[in-house]
Protein backbone atom coordinates (compact mmCIF):
# COMPACT_ATOMS: atom_id res chain seq x y z
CA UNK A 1 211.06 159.84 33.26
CA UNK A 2 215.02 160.39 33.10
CA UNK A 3 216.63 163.72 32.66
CA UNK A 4 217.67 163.32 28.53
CA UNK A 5 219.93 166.50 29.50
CA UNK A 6 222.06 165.09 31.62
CA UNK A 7 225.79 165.08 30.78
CA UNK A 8 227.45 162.36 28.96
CA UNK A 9 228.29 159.00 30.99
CA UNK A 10 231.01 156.37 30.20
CA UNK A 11 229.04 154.02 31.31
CA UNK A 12 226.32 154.48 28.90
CA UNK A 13 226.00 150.93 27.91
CA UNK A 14 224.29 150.02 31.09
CA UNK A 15 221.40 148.21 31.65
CA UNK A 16 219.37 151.01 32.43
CA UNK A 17 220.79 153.98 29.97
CA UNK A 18 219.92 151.29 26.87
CA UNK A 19 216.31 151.22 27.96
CA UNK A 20 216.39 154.58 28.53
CA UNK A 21 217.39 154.83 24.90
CA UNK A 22 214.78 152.01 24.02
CA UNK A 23 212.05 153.86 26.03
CA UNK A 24 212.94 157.24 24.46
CA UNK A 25 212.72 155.90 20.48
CA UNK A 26 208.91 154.54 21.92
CA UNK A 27 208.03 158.18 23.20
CA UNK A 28 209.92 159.90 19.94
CA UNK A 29 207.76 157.11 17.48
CA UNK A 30 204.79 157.52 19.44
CA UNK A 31 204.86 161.45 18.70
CA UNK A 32 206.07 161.36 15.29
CA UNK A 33 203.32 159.45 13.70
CA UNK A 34 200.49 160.74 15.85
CA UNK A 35 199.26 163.32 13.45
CA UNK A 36 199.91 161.04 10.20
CA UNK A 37 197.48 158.85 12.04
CA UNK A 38 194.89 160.84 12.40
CA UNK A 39 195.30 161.84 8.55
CA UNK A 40 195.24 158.19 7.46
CA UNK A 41 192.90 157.28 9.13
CA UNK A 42 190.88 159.79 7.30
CA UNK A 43 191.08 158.00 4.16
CA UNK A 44 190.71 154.37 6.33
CA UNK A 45 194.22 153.68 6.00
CA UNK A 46 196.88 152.47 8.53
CA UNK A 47 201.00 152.84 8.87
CA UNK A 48 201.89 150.16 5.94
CA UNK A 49 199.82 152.61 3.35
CA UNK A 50 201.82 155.43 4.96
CA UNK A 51 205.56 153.69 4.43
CA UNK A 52 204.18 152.74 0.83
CA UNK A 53 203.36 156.54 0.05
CA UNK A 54 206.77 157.84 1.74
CA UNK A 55 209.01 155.44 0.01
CA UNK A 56 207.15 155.93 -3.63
CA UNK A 57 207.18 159.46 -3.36
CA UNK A 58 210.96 159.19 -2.17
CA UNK A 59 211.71 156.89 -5.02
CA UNK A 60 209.31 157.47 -8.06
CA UNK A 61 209.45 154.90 -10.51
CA UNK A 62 210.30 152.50 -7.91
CA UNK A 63 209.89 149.10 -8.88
CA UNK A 64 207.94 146.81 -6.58
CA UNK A 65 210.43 144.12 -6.43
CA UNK A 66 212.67 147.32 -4.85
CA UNK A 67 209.46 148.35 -2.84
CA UNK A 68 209.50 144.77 -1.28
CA UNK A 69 213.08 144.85 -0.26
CA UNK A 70 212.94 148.03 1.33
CA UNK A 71 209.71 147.31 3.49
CA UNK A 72 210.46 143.71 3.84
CA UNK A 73 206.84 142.57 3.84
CA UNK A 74 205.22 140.07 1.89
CA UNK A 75 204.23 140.68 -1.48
CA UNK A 76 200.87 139.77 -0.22
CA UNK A 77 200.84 142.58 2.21
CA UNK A 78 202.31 144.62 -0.20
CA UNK A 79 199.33 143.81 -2.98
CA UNK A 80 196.57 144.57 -0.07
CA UNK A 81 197.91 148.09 0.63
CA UNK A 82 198.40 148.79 -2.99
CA UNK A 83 195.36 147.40 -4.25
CA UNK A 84 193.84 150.09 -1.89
CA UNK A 85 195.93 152.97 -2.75
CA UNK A 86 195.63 152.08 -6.60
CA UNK A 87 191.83 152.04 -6.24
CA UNK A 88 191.50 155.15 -4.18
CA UNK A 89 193.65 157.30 -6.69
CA UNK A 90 197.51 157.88 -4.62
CA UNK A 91 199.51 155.63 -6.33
CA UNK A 92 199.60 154.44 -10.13
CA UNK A 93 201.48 151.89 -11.40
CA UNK A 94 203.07 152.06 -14.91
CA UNK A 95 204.95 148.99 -16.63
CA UNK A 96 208.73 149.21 -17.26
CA UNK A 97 209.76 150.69 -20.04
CA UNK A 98 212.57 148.11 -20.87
CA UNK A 99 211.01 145.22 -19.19
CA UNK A 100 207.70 145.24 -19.23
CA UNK A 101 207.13 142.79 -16.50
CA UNK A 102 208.14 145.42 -13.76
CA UNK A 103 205.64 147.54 -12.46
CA UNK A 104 206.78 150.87 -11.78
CA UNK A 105 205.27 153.07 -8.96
CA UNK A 106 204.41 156.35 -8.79
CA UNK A 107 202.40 158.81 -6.66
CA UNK A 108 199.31 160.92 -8.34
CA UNK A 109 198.81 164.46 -8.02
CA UNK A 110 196.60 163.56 -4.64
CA UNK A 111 199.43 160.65 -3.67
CA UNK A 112 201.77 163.56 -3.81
CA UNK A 113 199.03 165.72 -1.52
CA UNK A 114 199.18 163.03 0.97
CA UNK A 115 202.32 162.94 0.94
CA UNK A 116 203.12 166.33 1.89
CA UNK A 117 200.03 166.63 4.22
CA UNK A 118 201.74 162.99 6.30
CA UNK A 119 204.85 164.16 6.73
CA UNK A 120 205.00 168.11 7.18
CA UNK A 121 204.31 167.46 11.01
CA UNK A 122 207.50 164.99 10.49
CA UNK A 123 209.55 167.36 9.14
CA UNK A 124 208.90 170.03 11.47
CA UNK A 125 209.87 167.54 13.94
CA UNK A 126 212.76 166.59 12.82
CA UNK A 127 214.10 169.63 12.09
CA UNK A 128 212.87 171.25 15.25
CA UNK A 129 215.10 168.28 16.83
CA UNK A 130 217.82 168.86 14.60
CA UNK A 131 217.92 173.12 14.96
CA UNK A 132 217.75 172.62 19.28
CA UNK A 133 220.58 169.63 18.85
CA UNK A 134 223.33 171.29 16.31
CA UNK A 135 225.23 169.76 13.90
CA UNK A 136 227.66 167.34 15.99
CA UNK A 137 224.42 165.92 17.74
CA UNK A 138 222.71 165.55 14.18
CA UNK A 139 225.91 163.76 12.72
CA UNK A 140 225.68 161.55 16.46
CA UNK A 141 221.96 161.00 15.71
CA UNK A 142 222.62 160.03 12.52
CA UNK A 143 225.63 157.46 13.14
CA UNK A 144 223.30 155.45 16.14
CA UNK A 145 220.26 154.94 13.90
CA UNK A 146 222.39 154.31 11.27
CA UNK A 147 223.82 151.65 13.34
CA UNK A 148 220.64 150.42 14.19
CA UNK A 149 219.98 149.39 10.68
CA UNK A 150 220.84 146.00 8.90
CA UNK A 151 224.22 146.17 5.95
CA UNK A 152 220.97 146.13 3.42
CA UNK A 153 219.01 149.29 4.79
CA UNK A 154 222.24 151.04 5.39
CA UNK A 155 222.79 151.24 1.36
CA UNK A 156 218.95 152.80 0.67
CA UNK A 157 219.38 155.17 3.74
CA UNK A 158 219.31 158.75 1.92
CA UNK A 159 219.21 157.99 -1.36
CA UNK A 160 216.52 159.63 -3.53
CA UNK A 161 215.82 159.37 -6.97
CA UNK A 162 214.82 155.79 -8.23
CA UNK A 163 216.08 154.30 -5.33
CA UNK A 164 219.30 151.90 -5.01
């Protein structure tokens, strides 16, 4: 493994600093979602019912048209892992209030439980991270992944509430 304290390099597009950078997001996933694992899996449930709680309890009310674009999955995939969250009590779904063709989702009091439970190791993370790096490393962080994500994702990034 490299030394991630090294100083700064000019040369950091190289070959070998970008998959240092490629192996580093595998180490950083691999630890951030270990524990949320083990808690899904407690419930039989995998890393597509865990994106489905985050981004409902980000967004309440979202719509699952919205839900789709965000995860860009199938609404096939998307009706298995809801199906299964519906049916197990997390999520409820609620039809629009002006059109009632769109189904509105929302966590339940136990969705909201989950919730909290998958991503307080997250957030302790991240903010560990975030308290060792300081601010001009956070706003650094912050511009690469936001780089890192398509024109569309870059408009949801951050934005709570009902979503975009």
């Amino acid at each position: 493994m490299t030394d991630v304290n090294r100083g700064s390099n000019p040369l950091f597009l190289r070959d070998e600093d970008l998959r240092e950078g490629i192996e580093m997001l595998f180490f950083a996933y691999r630890d951030f979602t270990t524990k949320p694992d083990a808690i899904l899996a407690e419930h039989g449930f995998g890393r597509a019912h865990h994106r489905v709680i985050y981004f409902v309890g980000r967004h309440p009310g979202i719509a699952v048209k919205e839900l789709l674009a965000i995860l860009k999955i199938t609404k096939q995939s998307l009706a298995r892992v809801l199906r299964r969250l519906v049916a197990k009590g997390f999520v409820e779904q609620r039809r629009g209030v002006e059109d009632g063709r769109h189904r509105l989702l929302f966590l339940t009091a136990a969705g909201a439980e989950l919730e909290a439970r998958l991503t307080a190791d997250q957030r302790a993370r991240i903010a560990r991270a975030y308290r060792e790096a300081g601010a001009d490393a956070v706003a650094g962080y912050r511009r690469v992944l936001t780089g890192m994500v398509d024109d569309e994702g870059r408009a949801r990034v951050g934005r709570p509430g009902r979503g975009p």
